[in-house]
PDB file of N, CA and C in Angstrom:
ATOM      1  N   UNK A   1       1.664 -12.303  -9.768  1.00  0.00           N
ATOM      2  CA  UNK A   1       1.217 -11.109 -10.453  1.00  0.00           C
ATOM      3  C   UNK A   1       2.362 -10.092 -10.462  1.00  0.00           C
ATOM      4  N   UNK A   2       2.481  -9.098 -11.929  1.00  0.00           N
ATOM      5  CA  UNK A   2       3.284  -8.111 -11.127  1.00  0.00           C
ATOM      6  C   UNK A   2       2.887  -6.447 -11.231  1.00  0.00           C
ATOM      7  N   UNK A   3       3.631  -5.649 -11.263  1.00  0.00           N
ATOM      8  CA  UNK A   3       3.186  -4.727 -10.678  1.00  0.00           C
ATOM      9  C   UNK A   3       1.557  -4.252 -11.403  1.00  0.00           C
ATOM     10  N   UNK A   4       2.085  -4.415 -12.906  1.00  0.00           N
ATOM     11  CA  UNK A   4       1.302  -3.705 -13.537  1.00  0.00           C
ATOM     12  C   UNK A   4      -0.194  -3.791 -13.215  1.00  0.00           C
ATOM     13  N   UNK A   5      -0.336  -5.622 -13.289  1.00  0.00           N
ATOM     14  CA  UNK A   5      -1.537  -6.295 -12.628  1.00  0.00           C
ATOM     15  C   UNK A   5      -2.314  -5.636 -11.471  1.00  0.00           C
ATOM     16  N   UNK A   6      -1.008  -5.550 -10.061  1.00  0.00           N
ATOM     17  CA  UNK A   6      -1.530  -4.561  -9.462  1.00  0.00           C
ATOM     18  C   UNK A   6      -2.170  -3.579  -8.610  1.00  0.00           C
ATOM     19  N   UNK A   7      -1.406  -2.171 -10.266  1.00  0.00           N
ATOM     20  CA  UNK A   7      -1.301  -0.974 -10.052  1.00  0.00           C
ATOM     21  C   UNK A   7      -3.348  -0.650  -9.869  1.00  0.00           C
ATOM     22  N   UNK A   8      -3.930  -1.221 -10.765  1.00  0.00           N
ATOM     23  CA  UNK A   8      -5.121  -1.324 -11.445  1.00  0.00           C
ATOM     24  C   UNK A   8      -6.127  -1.679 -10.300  1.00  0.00           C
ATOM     25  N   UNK A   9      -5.455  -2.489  -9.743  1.00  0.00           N
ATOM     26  CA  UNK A   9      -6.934  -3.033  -8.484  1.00  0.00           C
ATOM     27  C   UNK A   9      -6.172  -2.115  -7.334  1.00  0.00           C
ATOM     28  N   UNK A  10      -5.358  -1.414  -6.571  1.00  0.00           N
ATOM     29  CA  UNK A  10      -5.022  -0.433  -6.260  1.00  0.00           C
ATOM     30  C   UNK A  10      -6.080   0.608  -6.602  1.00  0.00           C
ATOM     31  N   UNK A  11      -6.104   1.088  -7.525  1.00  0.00           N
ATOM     32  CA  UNK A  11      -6.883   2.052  -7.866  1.00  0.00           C
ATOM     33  C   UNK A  11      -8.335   1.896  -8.197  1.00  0.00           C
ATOM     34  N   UNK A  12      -8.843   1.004  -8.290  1.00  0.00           N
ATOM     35  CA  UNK A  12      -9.983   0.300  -7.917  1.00  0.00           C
ATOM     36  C   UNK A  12     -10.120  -0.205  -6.765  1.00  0.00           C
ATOM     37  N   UNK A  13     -10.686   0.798  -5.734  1.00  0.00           N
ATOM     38  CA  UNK A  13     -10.864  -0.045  -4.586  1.00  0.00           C
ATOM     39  C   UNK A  13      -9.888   0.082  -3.550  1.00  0.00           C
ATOM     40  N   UNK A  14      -8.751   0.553  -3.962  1.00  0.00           N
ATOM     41  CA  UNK A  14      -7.777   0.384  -2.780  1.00  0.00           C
ATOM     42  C   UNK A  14      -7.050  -1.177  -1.722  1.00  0.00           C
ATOM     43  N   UNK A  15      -7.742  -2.128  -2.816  1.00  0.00           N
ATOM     44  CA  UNK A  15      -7.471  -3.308  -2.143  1.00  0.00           C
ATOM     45  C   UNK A  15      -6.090  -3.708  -1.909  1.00  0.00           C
ATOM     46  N   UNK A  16      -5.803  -4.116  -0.848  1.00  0.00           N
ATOM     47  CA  UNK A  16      -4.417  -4.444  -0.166  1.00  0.00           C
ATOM     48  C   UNK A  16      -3.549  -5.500  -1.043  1.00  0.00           C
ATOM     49  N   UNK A  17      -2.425  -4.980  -1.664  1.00  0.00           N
ATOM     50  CA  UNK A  17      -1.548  -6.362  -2.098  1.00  0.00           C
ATOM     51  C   UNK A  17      -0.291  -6.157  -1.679  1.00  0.00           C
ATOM     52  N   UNK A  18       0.979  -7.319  -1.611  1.00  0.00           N
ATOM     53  CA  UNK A  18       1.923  -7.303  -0.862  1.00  0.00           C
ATOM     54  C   UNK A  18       2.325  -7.991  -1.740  1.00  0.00           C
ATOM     55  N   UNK A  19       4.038  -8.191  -1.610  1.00  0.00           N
ATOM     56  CA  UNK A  19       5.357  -9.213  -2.237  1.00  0.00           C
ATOM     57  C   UNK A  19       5.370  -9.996  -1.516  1.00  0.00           C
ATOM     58  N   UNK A  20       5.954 -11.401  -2.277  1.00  0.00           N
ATOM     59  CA  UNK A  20       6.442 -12.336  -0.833  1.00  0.00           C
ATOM     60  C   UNK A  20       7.908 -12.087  -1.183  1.00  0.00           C
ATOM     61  N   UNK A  21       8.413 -11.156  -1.760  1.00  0.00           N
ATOM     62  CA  UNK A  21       9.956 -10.705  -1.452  1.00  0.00           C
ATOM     63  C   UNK A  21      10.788 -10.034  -0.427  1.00  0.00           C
ATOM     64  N   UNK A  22       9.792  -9.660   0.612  1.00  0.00           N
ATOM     65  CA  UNK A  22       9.507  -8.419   1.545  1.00  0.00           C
ATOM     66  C   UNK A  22      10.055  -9.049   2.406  1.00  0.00           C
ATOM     67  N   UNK A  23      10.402  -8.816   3.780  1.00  0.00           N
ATOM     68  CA  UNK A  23      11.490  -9.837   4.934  1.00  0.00           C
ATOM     69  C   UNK A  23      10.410  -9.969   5.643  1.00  0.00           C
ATOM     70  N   UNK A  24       9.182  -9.554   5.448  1.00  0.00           N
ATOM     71  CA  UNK A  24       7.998 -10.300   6.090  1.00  0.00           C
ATOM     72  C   UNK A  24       7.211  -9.541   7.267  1.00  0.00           C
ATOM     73  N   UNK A  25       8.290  -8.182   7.675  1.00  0.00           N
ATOM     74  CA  UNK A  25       7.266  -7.030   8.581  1.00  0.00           C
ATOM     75  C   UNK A  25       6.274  -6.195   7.952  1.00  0.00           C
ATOM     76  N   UNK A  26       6.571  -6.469   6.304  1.00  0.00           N
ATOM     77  CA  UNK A  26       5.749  -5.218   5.983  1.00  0.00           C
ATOM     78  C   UNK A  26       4.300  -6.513   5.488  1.00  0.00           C
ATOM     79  N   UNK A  27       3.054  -5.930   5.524  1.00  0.00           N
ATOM     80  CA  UNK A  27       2.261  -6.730   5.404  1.00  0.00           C
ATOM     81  C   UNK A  27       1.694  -6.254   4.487  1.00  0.00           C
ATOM     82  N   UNK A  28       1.432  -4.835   4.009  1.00  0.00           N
ATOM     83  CA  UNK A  28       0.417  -4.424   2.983  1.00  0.00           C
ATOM     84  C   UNK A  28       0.295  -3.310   2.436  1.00  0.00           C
ATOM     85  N   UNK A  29      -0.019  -3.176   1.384  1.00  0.00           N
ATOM     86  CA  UNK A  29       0.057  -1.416   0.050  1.00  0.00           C
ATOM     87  C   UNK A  29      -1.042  -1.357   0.638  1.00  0.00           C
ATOM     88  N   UNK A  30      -1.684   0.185   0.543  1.00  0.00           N
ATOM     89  CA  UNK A  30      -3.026   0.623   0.367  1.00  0.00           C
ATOM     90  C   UNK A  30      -2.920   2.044  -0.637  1.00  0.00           C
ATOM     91  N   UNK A  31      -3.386   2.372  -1.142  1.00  0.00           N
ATOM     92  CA  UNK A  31      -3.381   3.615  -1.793  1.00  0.00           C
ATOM     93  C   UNK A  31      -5.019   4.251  -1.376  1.00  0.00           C
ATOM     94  N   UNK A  32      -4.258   5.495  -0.958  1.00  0.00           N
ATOM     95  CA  UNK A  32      -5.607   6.454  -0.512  1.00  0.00           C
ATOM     96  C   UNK A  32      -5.578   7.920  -1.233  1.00  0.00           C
ATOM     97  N   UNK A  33      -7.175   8.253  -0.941  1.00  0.00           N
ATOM     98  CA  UNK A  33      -7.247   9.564  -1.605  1.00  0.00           C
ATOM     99  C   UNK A  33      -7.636  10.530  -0.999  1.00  0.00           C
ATOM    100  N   UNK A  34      -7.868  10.110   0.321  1.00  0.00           N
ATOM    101  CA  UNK A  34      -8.290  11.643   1.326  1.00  0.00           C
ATOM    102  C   UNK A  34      -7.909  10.870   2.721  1.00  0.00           C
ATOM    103  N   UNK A  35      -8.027  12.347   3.117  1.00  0.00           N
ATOM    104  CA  UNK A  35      -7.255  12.105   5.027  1.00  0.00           C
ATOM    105  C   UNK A  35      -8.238  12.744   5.895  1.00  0.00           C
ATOM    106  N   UNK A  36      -8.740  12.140   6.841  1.00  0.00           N
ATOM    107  CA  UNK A  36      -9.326  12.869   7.831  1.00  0.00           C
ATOM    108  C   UNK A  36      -8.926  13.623   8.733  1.00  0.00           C
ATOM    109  N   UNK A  37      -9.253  14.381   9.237  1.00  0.00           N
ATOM    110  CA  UNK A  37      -8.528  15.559  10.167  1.00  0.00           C
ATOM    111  C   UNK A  37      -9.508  15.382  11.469  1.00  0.00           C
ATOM    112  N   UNK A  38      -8.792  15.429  12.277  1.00  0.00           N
ATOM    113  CA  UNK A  38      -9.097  15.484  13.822  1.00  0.00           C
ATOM    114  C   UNK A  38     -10.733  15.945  14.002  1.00  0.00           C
ATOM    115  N   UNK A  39     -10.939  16.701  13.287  1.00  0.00           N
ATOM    116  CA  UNK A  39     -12.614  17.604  13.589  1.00  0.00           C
ATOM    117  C   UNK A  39     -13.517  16.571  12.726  1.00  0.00           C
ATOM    118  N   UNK A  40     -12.647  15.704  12.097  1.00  0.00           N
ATOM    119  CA  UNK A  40     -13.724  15.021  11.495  1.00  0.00           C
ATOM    120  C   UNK A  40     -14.023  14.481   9.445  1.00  0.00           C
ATOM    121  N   UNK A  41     -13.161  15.810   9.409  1.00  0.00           N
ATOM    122  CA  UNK A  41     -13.752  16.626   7.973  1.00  0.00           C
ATOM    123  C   UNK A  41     -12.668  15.463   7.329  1.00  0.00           C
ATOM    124  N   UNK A  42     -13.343  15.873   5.916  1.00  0.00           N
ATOM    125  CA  UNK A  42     -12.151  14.504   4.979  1.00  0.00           C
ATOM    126  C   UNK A  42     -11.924  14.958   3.710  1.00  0.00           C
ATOM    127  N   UNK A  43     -10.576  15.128   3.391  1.00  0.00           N
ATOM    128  CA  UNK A  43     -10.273  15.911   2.595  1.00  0.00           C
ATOM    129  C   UNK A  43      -9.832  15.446   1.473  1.00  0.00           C
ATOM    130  N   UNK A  44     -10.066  15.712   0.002  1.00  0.00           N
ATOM    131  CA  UNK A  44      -9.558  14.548  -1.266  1.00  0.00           C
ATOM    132  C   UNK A  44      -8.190  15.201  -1.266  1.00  0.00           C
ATOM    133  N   UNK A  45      -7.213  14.791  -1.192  1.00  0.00           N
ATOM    134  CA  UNK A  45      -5.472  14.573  -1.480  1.00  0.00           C
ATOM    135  C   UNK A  45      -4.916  14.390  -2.909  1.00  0.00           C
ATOM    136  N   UNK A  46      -3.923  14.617  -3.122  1.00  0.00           N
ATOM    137  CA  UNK A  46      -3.166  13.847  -3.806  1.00  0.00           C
ATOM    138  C   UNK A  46      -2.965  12.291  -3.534  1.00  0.00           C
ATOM    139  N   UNK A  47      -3.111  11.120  -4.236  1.00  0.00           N
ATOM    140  CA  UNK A  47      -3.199  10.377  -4.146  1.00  0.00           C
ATOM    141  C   UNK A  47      -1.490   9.532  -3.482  1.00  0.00           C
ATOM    142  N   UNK A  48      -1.831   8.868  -2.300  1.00  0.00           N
ATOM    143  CA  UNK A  48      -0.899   8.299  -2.025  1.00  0.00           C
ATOM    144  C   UNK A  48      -0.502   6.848  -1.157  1.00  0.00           C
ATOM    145  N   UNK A  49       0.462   6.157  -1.551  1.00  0.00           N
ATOM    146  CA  UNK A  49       0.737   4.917  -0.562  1.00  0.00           C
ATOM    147  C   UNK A  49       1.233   4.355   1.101  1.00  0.00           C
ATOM    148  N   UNK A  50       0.203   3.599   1.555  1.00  0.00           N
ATOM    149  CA  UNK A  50       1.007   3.679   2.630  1.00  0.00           C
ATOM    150  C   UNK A  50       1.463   2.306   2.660  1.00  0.00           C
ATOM    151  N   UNK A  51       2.294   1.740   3.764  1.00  0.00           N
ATOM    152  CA  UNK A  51       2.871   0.459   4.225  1.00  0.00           C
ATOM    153  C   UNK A  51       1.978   0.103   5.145  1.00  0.00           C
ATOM    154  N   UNK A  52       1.419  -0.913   5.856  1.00  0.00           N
ATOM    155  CA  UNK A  52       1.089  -1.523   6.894  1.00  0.00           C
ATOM    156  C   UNK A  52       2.255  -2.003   7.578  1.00  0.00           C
ATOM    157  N   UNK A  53       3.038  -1.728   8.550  1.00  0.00           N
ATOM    158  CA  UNK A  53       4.375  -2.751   8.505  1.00  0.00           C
ATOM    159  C   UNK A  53       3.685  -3.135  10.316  1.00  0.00           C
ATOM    160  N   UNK A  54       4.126  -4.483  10.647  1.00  0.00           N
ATOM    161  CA  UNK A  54       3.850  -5.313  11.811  1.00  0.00           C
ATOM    162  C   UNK A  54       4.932  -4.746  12.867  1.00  0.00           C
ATOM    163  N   UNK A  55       4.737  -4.865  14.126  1.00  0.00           N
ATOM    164  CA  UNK A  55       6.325  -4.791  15.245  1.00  0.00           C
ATOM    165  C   UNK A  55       5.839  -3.693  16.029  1.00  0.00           C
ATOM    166  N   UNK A  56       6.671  -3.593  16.867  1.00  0.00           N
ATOM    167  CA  UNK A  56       6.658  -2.456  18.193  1.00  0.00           C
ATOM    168  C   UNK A  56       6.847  -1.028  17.428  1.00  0.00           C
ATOM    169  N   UNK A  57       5.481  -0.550  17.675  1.00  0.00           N
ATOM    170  CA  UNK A  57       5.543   0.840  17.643  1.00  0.00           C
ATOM    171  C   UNK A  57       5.088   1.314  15.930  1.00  0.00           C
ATOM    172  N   UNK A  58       5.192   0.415  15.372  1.00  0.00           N
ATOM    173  CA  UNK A  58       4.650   0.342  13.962  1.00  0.00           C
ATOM    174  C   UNK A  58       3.314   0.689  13.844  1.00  0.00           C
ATOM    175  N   UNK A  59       3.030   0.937  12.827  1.00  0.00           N
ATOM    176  CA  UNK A  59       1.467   0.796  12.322  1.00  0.00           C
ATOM    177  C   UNK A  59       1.394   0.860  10.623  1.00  0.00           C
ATOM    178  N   UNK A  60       1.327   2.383   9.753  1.00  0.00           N
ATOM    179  CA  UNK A  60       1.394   2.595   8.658  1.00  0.00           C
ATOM    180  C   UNK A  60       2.405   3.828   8.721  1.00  0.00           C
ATOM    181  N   UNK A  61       3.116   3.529   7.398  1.00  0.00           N
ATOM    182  CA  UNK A  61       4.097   4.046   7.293  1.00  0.00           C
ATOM    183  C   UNK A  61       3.932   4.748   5.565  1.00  0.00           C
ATOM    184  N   UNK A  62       4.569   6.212   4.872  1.00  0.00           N
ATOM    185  CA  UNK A  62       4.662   6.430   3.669  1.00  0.00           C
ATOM    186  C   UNK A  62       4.836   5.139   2.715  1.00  0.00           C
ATOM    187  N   UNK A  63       5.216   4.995   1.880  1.00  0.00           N
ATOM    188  CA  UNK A  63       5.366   4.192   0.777  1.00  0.00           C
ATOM    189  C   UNK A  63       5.759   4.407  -0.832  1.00  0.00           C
ATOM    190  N   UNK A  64       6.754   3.796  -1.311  1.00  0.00           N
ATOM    191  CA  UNK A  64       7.070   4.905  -2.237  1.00  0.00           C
ATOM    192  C   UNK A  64       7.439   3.184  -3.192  1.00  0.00           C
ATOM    193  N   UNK A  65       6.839   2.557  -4.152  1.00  0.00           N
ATOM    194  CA  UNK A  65       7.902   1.305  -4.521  1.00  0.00           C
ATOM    195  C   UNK A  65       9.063   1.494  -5.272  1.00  0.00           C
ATOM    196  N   UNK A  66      10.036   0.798  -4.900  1.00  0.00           N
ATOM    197  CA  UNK A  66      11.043   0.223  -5.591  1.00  0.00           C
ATOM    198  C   UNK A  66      11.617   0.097  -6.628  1.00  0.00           C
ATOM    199  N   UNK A  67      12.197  -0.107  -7.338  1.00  0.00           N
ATOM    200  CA  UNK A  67      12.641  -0.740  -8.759  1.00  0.00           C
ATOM    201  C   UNK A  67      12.273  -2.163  -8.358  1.00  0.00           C
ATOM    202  N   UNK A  68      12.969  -2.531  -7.248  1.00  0.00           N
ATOM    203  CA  UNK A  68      12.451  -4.090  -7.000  1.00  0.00           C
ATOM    204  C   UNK A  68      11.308  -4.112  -6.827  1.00  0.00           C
ATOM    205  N   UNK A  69      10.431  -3.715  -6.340  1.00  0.00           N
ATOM    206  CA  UNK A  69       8.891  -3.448  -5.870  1.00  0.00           C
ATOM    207  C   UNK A  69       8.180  -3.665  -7.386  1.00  0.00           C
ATOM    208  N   UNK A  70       8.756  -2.810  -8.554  1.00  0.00           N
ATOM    209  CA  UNK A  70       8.226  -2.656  -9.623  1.00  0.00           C
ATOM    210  C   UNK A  70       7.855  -3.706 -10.648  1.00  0.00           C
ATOM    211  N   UNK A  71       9.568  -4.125 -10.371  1.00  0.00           N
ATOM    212  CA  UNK A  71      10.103  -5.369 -11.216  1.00  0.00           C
ATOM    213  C   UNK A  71       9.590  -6.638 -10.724  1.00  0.00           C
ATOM    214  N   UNK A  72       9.094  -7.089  -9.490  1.00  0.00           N
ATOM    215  CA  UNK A  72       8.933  -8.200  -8.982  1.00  0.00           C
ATOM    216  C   UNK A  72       7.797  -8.763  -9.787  1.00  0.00           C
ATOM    217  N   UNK A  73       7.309  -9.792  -9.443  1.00  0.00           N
ATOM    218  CA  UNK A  73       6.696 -10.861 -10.093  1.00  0.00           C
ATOM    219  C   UNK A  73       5.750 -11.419  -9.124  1.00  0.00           C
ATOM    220  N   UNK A  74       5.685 -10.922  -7.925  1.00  0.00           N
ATOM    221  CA  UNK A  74       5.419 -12.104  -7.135  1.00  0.00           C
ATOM    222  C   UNK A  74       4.433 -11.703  -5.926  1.00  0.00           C
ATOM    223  N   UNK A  75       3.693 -10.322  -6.845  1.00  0.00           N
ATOM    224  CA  UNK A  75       2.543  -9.793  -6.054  1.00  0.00           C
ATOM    225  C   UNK A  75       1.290 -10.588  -5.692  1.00  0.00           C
ATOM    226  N   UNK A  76       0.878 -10.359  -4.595  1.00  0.00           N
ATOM    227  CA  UNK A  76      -0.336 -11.278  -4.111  1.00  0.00           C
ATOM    228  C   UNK A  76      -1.434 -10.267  -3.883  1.00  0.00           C
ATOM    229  N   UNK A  77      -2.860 -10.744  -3.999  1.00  0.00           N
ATOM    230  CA  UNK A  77      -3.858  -9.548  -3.259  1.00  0.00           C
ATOM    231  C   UNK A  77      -3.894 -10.432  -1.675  1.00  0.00           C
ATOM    232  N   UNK A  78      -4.179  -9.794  -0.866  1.00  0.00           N
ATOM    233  CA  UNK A  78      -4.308  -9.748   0.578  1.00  0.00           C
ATOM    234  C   UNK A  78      -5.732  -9.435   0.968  1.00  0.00           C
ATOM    235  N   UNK A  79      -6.840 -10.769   1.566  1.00  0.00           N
ATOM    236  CA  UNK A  79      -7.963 -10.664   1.568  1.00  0.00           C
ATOM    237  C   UNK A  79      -8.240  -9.789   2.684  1.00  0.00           C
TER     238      UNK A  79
END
């Protein structure tokens, strides 16, 4: 799949997809639209991406794609 494919189920749903171009720590896109705050409350945002990336001390990280990210071909959804 590539990006365009998708940009679309991203935004439907937020469902997780990844490259297999990636060196293999990063595991997964999510796109979100609100953040919770410590007290609880949840706030609608500007819409934005994070990384899932694997390893010490990791968790989710910003996310911004690529030209390669864009251009690739070789997007998967991630059940």
């Amino acid at each position: 799949m590539n990006f365009e494919q998708i940009l679309p189920i991203l935004k439907n749903g937020g469902k997780a997809v990844r490259t297999t171009g990636w060196g293999g720590a990063e595991n997964f896109v999510k796109l979100f639209h609100t953040i919770t705050l410590e007290t609880g409350e949840t706030l609608d945002v500007t819409p934005y991406f994070l990384i899932n990336v694997s390893g010490e001390g990791e968790g989710y990280s910003m996310w911004s794609p690529t030209p390669c990210d864009i251009l690739a071909n070789d997007w998967q959804i991630v059940a």
